[in-house]
C-alpha atoms as a PDB file:
ATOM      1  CA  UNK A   1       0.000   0.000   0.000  1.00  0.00           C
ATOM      2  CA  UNK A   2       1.599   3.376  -1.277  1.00  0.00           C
ATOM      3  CA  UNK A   3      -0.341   5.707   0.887  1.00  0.00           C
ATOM      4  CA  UNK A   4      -2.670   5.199   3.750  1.00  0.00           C
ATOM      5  CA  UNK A   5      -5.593   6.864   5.348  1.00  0.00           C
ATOM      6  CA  UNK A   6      -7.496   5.976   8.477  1.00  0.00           C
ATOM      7  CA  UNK A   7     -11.253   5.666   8.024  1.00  0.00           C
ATOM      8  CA  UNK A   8     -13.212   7.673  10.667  1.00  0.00           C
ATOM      9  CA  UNK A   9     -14.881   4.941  12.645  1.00  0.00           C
ATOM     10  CA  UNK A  10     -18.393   4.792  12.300  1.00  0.00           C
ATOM     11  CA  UNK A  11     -18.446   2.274  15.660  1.00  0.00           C
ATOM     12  CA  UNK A  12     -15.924   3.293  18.445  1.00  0.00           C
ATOM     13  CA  UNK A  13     -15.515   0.009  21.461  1.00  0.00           C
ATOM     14  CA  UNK A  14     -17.003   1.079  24.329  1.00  0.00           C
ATOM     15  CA  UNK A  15     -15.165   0.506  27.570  1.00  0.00           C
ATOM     16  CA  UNK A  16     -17.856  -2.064  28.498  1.00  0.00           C
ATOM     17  CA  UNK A  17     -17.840  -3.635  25.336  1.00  0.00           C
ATOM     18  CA  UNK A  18     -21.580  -3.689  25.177  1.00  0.00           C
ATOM     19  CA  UNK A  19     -21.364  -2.547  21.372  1.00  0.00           C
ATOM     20  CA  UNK A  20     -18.499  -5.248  20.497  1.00  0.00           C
ATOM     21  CA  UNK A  21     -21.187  -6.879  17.935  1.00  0.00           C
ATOM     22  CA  UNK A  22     -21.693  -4.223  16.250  1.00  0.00           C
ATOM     23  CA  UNK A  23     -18.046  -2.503  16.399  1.00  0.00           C
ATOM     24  CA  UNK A  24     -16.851  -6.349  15.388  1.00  0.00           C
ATOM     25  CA  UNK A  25     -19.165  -6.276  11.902  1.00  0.00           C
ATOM     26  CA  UNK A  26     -18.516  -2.512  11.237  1.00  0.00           C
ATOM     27  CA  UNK A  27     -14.500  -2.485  11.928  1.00  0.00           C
ATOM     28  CA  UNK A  28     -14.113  -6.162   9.249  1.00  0.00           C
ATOM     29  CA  UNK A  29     -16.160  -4.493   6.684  1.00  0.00           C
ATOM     30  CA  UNK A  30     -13.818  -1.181   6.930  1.00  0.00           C
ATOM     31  CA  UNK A  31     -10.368  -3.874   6.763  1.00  0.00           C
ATOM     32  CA  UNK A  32     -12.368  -5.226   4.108  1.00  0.00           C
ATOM     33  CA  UNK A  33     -12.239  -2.471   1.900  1.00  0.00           C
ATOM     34  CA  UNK A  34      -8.809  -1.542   2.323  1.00  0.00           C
ATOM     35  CA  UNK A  35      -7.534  -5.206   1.422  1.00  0.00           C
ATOM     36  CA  UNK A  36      -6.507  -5.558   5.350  1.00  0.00           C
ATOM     37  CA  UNK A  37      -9.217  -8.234   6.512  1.00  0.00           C
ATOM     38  CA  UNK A  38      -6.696 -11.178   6.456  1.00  0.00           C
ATOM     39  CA  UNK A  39      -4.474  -9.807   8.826  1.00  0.00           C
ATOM     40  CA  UNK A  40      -7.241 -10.903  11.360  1.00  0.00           C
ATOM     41  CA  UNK A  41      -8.036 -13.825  10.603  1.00  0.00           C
ATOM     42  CA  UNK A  42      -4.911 -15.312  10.591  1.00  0.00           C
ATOM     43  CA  UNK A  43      -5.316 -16.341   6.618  1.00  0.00           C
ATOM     44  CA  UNK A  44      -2.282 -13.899   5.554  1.00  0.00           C
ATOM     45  CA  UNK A  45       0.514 -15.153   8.244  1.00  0.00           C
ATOM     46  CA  UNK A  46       3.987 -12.749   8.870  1.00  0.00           C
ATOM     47  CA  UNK A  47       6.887 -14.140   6.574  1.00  0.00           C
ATOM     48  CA  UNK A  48       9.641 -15.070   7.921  1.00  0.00           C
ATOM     49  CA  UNK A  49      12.230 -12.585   8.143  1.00  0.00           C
ATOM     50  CA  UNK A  50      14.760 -12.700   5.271  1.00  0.00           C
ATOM     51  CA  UNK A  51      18.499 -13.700   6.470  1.00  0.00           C
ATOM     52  CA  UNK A  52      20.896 -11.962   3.877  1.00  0.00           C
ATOM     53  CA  UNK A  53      23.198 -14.433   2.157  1.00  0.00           C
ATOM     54  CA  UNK A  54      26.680 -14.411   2.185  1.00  0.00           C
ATOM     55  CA  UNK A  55      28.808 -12.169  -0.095  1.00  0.00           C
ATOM     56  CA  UNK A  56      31.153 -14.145  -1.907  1.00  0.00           C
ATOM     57  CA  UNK A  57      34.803 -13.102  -1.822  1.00  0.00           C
ATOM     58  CA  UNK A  58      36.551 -11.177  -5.086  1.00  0.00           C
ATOM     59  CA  UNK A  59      38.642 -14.145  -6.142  1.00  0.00           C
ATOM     60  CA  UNK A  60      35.683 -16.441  -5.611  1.00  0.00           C
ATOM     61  CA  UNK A  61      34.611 -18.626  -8.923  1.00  0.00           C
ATOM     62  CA  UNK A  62      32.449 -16.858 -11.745  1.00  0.00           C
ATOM     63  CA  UNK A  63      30.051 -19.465 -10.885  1.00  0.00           C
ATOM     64  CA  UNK A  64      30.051 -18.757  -6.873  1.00  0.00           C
ATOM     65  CA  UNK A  65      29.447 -15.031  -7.724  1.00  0.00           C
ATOM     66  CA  UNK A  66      26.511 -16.147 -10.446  1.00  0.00           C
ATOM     67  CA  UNK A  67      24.720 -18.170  -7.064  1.00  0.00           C
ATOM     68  CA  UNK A  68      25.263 -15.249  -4.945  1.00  0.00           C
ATOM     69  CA  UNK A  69      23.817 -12.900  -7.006  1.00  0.00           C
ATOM     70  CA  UNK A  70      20.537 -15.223  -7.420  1.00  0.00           C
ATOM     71  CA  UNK A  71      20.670 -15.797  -3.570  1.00  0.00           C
ATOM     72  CA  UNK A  72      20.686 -12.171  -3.024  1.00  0.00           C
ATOM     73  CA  UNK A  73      17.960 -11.800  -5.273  1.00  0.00           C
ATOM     74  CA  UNK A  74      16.000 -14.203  -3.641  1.00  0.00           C
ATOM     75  CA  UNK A  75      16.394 -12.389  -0.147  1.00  0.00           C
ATOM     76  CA  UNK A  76      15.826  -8.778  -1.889  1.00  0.00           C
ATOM     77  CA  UNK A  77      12.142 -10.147  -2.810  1.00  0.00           C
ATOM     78  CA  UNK A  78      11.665 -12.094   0.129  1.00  0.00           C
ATOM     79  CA  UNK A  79      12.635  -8.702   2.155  1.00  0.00           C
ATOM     80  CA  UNK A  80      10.133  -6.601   0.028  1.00  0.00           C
ATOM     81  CA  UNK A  81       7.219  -9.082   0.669  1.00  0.00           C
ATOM     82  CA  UNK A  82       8.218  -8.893   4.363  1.00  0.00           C
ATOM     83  CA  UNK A  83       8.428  -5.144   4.732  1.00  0.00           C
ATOM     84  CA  UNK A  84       5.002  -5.088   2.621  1.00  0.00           C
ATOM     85  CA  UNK A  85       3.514  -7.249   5.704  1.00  0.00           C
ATOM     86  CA  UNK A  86       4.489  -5.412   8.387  1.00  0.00           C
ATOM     87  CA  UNK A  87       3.227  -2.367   6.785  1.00  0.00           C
ATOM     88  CA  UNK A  88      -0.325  -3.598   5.742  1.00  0.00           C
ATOM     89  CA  UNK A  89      -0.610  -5.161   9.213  1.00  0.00           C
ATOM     90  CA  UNK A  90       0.651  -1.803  11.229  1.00  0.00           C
ATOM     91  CA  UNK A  91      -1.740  -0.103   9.158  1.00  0.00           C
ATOM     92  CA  UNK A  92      -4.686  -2.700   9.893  1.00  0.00           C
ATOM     93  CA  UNK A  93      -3.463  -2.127  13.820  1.00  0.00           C
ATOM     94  CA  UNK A  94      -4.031   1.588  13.183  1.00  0.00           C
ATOM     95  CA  UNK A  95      -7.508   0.800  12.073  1.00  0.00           C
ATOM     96  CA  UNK A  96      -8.302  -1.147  15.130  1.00  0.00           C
ATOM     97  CA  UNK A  97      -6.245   1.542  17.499  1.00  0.00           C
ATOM     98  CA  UNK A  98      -8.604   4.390  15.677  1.00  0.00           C
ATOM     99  CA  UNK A  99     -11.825   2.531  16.441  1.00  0.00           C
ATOM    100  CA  UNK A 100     -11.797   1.730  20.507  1.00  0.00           C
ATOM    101  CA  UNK A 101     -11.494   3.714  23.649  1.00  0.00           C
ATOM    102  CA  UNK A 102      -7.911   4.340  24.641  1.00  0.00           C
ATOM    103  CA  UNK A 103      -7.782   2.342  28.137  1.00  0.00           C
ATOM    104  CA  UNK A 104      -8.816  -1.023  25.782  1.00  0.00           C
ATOM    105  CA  UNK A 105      -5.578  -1.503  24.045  1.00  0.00           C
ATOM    106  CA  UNK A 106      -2.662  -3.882  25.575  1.00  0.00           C
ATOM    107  CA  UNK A 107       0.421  -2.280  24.094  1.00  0.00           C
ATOM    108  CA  UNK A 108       1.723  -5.959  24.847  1.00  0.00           C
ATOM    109  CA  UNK A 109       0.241  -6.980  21.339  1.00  0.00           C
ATOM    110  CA  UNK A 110       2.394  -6.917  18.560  1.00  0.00           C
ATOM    111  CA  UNK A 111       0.339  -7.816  15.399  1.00  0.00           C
ATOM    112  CA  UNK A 112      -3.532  -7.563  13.945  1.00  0.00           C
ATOM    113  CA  UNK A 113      -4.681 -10.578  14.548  1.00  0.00           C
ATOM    114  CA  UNK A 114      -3.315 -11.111  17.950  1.00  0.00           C
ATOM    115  CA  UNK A 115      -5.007  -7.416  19.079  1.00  0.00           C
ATOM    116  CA  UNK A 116      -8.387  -8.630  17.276  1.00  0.00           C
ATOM    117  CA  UNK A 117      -8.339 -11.884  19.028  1.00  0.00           C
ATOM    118  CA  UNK A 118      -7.841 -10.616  22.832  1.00  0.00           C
ATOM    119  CA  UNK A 119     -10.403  -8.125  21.868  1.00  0.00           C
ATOM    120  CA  UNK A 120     -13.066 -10.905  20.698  1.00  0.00           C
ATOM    121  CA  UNK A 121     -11.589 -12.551  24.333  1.00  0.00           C
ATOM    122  CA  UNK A 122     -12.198  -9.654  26.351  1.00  0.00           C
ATOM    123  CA  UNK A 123     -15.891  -8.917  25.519  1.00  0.00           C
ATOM    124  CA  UNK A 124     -17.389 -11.519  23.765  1.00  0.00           C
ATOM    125  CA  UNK A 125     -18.842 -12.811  27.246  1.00  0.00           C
ATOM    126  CA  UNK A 126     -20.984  -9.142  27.431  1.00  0.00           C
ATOM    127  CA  UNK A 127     -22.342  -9.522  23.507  1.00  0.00           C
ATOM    128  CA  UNK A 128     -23.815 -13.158  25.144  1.00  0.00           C
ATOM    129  CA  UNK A 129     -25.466 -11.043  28.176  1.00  0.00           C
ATOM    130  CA  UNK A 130     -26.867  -8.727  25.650  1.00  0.00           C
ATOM    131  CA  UNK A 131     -28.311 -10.943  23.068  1.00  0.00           C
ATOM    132  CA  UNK A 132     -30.146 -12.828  25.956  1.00  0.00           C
ATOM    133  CA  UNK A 133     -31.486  -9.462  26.519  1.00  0.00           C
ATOM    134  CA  UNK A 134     -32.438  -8.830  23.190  1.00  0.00           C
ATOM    135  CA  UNK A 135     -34.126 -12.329  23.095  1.00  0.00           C
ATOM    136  CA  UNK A 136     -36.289 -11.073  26.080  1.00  0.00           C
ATOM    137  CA  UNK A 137     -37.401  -7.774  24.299  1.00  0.00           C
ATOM    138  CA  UNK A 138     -38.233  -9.738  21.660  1.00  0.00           C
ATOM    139  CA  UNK A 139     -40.324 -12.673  23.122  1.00  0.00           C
ATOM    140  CA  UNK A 140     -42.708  -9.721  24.828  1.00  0.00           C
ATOM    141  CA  UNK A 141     -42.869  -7.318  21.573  1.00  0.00           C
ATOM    142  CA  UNK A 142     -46.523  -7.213  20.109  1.00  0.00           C
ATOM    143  CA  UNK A 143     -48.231  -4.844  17.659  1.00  0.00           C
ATOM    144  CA  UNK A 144     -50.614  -3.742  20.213  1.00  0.00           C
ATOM    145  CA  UNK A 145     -52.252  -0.381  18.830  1.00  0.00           C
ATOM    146  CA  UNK A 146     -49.512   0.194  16.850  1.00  0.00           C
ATOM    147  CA  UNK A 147     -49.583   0.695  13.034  1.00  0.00           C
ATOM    148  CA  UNK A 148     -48.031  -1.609  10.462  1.00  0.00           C
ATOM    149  CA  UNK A 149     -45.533   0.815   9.600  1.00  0.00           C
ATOM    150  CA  UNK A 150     -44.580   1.510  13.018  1.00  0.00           C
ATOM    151  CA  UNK A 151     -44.918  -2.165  14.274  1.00  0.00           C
ATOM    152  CA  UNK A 152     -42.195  -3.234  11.864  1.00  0.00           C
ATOM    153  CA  UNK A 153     -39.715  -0.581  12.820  1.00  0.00           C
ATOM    154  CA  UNK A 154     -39.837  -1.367  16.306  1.00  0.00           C
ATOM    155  CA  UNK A 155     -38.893  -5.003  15.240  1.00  0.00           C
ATOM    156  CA  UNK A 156     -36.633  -4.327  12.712  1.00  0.00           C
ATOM    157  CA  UNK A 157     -34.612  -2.793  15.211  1.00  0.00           C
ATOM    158  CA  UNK A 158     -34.390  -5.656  17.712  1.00  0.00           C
ATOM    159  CA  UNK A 159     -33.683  -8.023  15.008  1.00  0.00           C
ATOM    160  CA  UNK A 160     -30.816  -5.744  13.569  1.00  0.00           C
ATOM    161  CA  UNK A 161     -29.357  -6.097  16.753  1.00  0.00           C
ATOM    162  CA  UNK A 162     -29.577  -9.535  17.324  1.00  0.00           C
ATOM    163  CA  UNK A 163     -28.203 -10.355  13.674  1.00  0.00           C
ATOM    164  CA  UNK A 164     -25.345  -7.690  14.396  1.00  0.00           C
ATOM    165  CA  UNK A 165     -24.416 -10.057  17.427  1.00  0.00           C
ATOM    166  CA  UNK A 166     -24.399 -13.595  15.211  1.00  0.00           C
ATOM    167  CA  UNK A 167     -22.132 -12.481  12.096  1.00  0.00           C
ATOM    168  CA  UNK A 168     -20.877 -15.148   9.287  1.00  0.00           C
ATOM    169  CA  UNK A 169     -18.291 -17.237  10.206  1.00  0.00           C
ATOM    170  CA  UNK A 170     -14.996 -15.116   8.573  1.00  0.00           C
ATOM    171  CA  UNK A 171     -13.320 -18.751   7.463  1.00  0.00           C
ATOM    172  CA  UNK A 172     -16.153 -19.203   4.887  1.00  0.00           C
ATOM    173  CA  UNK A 173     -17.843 -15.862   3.677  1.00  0.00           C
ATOM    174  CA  UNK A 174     -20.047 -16.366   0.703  1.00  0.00           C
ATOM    175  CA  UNK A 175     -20.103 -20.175   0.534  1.00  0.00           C
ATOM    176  CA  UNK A 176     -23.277 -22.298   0.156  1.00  0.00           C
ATOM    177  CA  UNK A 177     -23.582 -22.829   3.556  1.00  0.00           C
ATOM    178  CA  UNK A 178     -23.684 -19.441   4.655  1.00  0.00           C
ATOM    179  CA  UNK A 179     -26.183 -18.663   1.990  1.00  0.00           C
ATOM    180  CA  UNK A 180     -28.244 -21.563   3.351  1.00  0.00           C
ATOM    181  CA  UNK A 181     -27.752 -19.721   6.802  1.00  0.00           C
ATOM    182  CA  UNK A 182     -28.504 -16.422   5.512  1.00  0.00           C
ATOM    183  CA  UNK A 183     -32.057 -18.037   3.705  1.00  0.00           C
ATOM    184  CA  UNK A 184     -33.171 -19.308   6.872  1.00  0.00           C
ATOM    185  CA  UNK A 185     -32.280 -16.083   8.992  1.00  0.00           C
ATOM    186  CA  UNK A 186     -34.470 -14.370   6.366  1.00  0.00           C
ATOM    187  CA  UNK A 187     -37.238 -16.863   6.844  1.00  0.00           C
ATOM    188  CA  UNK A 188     -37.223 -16.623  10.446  1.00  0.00           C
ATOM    189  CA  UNK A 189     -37.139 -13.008  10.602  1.00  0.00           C
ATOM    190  CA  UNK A 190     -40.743 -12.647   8.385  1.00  0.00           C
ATOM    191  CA  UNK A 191     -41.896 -15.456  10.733  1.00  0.00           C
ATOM    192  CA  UNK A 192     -41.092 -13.461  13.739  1.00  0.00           C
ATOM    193  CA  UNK A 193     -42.543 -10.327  12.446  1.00  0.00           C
ATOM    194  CA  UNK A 194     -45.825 -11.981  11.333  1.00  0.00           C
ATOM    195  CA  UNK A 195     -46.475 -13.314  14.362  1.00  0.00           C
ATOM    196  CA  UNK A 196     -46.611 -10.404  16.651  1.00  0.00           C
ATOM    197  CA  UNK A 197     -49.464  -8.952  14.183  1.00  0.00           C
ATOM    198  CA  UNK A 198     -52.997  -8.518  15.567  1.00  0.00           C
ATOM    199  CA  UNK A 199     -55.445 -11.307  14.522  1.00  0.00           C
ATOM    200  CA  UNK A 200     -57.091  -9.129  12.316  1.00  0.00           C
ATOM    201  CA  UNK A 201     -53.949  -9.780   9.977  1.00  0.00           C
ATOM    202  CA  UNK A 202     -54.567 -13.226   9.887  1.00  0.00           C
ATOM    203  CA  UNK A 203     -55.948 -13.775   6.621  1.00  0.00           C
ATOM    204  CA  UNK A 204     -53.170 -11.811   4.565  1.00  0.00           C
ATOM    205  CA  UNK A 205     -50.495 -13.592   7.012  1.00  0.00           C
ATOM    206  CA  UNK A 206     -52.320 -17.063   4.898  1.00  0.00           C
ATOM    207  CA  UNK A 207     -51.666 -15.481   1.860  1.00  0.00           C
ATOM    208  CA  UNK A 208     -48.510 -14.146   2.133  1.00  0.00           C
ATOM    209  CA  UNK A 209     -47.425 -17.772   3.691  1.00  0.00           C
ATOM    210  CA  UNK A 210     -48.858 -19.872   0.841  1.00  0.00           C
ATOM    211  CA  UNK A 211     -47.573 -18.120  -2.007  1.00  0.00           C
ATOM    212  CA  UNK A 212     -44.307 -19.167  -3.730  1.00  0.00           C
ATOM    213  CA  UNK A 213     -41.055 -18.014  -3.754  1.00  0.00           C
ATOM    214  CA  UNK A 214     -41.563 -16.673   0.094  1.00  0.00           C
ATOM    215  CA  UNK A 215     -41.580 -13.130   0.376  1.00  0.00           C
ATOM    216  CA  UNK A 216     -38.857 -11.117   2.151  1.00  0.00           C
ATOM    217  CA  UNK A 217     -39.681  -8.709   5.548  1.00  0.00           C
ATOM    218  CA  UNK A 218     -39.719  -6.075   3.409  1.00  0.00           C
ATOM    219  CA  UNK A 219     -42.289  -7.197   0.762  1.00  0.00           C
ATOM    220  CA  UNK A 220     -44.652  -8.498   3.440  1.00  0.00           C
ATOM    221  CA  UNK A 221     -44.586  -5.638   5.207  1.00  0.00           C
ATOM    222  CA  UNK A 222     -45.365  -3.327   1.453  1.00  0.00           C
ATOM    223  CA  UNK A 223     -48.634  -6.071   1.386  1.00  0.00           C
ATOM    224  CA  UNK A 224     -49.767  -5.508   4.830  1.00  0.00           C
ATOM    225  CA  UNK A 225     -49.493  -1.231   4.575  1.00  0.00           C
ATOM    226  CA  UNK A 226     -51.848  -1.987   1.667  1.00  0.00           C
ATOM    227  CA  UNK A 227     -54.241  -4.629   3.611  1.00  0.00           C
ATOM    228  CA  UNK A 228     -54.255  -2.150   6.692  1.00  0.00           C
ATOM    229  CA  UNK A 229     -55.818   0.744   4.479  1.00  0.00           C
ATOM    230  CA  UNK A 230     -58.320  -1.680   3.224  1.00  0.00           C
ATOM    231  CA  UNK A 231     -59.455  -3.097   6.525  1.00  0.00           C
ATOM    232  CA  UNK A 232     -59.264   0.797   8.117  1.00  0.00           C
ATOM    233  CA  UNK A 233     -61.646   1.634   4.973  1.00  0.00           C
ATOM    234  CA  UNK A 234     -64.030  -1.284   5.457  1.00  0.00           C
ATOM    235  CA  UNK A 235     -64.486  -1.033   9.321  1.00  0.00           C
ATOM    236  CA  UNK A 236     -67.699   0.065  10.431  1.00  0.00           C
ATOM    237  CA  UNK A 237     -67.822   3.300  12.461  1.00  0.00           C
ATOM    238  CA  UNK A 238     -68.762   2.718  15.876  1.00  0.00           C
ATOM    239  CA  UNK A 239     -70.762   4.722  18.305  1.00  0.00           C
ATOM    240  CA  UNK A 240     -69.739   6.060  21.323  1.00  0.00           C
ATOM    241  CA  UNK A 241     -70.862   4.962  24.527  1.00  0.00           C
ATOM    242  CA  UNK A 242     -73.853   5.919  26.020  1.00  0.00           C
ATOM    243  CA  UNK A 243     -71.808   7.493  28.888  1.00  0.00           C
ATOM    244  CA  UNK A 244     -69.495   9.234  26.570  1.00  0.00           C
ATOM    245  CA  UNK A 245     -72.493  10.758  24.954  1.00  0.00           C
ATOM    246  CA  UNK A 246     -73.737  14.627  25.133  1.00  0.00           C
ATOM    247  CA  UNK A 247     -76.486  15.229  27.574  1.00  0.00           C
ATOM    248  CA  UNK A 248     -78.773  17.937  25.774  1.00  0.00           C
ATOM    249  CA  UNK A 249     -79.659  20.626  27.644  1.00  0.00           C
ATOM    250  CA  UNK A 250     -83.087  21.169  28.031  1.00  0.00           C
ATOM    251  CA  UNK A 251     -84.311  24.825  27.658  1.00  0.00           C
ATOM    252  CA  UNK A 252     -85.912  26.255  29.830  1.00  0.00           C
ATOM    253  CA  UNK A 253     -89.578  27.842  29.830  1.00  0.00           C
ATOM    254  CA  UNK A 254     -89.553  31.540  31.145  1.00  0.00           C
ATOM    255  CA  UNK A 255     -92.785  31.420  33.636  1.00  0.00           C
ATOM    256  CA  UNK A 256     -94.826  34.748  32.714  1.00  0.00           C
ATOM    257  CA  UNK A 257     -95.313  37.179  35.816  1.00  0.00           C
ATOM    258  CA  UNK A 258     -98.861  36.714  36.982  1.00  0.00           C
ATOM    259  CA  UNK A 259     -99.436  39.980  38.068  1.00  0.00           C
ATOM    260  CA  UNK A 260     -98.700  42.183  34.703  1.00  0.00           C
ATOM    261  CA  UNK A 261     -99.322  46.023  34.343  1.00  0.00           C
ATOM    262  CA  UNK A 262    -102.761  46.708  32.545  1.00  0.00           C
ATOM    263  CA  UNK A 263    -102.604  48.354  29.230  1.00  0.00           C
ATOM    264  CA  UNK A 264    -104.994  51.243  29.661  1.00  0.00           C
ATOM    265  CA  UNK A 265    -105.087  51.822  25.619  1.00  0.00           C
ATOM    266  CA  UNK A 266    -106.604  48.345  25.142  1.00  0.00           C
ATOM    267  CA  UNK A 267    -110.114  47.989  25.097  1.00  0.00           C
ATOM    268  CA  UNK A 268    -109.212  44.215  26.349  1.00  0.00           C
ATOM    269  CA  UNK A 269    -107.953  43.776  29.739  1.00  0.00           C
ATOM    270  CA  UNK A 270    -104.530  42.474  29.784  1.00  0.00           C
ATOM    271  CA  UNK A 271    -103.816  38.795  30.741  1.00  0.00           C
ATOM    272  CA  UNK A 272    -103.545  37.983  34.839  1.00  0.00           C
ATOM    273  CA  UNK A 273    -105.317  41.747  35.685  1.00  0.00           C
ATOM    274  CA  UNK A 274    -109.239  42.337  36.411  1.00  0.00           C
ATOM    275  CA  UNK A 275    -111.381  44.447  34.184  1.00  0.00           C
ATOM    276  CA  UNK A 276    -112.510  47.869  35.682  1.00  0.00           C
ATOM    277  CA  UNK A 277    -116.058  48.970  36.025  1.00  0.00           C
ATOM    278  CA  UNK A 278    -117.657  51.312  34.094  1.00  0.00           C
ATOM    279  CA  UNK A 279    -117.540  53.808  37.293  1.00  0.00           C
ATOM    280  CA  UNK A 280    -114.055  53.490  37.609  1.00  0.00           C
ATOM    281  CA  UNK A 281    -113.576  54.111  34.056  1.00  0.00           C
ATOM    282  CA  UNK A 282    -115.999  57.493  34.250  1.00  0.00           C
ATOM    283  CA  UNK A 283    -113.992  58.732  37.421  1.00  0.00           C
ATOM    284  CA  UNK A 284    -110.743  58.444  36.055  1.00  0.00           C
ATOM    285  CA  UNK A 285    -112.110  60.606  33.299  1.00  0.00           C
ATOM    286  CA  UNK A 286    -113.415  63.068  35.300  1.00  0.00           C
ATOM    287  CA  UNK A 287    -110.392  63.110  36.957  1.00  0.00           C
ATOM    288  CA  UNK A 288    -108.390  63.839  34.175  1.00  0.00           C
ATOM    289  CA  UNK A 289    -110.621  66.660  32.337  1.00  0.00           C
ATOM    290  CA  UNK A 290    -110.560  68.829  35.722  1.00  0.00           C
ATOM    291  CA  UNK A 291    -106.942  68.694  35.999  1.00  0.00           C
ATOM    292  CA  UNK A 292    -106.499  70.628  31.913  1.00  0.00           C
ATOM    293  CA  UNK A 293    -109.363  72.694  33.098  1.00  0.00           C
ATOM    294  CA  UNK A 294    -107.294  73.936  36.197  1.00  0.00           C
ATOM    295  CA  UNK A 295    -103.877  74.770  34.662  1.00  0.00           C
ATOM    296  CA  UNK A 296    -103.117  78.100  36.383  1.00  0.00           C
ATOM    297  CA  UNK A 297    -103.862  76.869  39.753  1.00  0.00           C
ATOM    298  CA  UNK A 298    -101.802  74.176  39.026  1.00  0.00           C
ATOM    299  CA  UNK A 299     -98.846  75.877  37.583  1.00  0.00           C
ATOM    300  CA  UNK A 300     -98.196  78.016  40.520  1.00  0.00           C
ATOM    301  CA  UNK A 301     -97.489  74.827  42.654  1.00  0.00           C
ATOM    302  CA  UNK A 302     -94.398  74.242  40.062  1.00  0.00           C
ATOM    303  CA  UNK A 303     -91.129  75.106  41.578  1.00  0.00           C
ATOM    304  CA  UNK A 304     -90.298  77.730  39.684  1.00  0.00           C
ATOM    305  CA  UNK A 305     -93.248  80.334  39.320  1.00  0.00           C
ATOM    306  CA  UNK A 306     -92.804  81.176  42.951  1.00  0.00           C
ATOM    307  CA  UNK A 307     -89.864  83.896  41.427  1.00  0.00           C
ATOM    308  CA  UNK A 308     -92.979  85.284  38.833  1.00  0.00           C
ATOM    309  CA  UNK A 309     -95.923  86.311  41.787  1.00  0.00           C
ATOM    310  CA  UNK A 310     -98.800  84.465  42.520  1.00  0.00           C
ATOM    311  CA  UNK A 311    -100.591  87.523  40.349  1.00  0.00           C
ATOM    312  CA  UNK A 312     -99.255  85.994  37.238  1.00  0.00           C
ATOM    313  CA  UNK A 313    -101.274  84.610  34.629  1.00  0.00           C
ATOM    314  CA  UNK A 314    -100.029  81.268  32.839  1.00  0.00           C
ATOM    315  CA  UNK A 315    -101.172  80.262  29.354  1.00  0.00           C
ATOM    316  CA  UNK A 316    -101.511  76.533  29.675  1.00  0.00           C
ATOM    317  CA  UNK A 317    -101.490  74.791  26.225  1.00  0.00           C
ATOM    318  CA  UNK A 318    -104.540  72.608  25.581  1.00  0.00           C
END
């Protein structure tokens, strides 16, 4: 490798080593790309150091000096392919240095794999503590009220992190058994997620089930966004309680007053008061023509005529 950069790492190692799954899967895929993945598994050993042959003396034999040469040769390559190892795997030890806390690293270590393989050592005890946990979150998840849509992302992230916790095997990437493996981790994971559906789902789970080649997570869950809207549009709309519902408020009846004032224009006597007698009636009238008729004695009792003498005549309009 002519020149080197170190990836930022997307995963750092915790101190705990709670995240080692997913550190582990993230950090071989990053080795992976930069042609360094085989420094950790042991597939590309160290070399042997080169020993440097002999030089042959001046007066040696044309032929001695023709073997030399080759044997020099020999160790020149041998030395290139040994200083190309020990760069590639310091490099690759930079890569794991980058990616963990600093208190994790044993500057004891001298090589890739043997820093990889304490690490795997150290924590792969707390990745078994928290895939049991996982297990348990995932034995109690249901849909509940939940939507589809929502239902499968809670899922889908329990069962990311339980994969991220069982990688391949490294010896045999890509093989026919690990696609076998990875077939049946795809199965399981659309049987998982179908089961934690409400019953309602039942009759597209049949469907989805019985029709060949088996759908992935993904398609079954694009099948039941689509059987959701039907059911939602199908459902009858229920009624609220009797409990829930509005009392209405009854209005209420403004009593009339049973004693009202009479209407003295009306010729009819108003409702709740007694009709007067014809000598009422004529009274009142009398009553009322002799107070016009007497306007001058009345004005003088007005509050301010007492400044104009009693002497003074008024002219009271009729």
């Amino acid at each position: 490798m002519d020149s080197f950069e170190i990836p930022a790492p997307i995963v750092k190692l915790e101190m705990g080593g709670a995240n080692y799954g997913k550190w582990a899967f993230v950090t071989r895929i990053n080795l992976q790309a930069l042609g360094l993945f085989e420094h950790i598994t042991g597939e590309s050993p160290c070399p042997p150091a080169p020993v440097p042959p002999p030089r042959p003396p001046a007066t040696a034999a044309k032929e001695v000096i023709d073997a030399a040469n080759k044997d020099f040769k020999a160790y020149q390559s041998a030395l290139d392919a040994y200083r190309k190892w020990d760069a590639d795997d310091a490099h690759a030890i930079l890569v794991l240095i980058h990616s963990v806390e600093a208190n994790i690293i044993n500057l004891q270590l001298q090589t890739a794999q043997e820093i990889w393989a304490h690490l795997r050592q150290r924590y792969q005890p707390a990745v078994d503590a928290v895939h049991y946990n996982l297990r348990q979150q995932l034995q109690t998840l249901k849909q509940g009220d939940d939507t589809v849509e929502a239902s499968y992302n809670r899922f889908m992230a329990l069962w990311r992190k339980l994969d991220s916790l069982v990688p391949l095997p490294d010896a045999c990437r890509g093989c026919a058994c690990c696609e076998k493996r990875q077939q049946h981790d795809d199965k399981s994971c659309l049987y998982e997620f179908l089961i934690r559906l409400r019953p309602e789902f039942e009759p597209a789970k049949v469907r989805l089930l019985s029709c060949p080649p088996l759908l992935s997570v993904i398609e079954a869950r694009n099948t039941l966004l689509l059987e959701e809207i039907r059911i939602q549009s199908t459902a009858p709309v229920v009624a609220p309680p009797a409990h829930q519902k509005k009392k209405k408020k009854k209005k209420k009846k403004k009593k009339k007053r049973s004693g009202t004032r009479p209407n003295l224009w009306s010729s009819e006597p108003s409702e709740g008061s007694s009709p007067l007698s014809q000598n009422e009636v004529a009274r009142m009238v009398n009553q009322f023509q002799g107070l016009t008729h007497q306007g001058s004695a009345w004005s003088t009792n007005l509050p301010h005529s007492r400044n104009l003498g009693s002497n003074h005549n008024w002219d009271w309009p009729m």
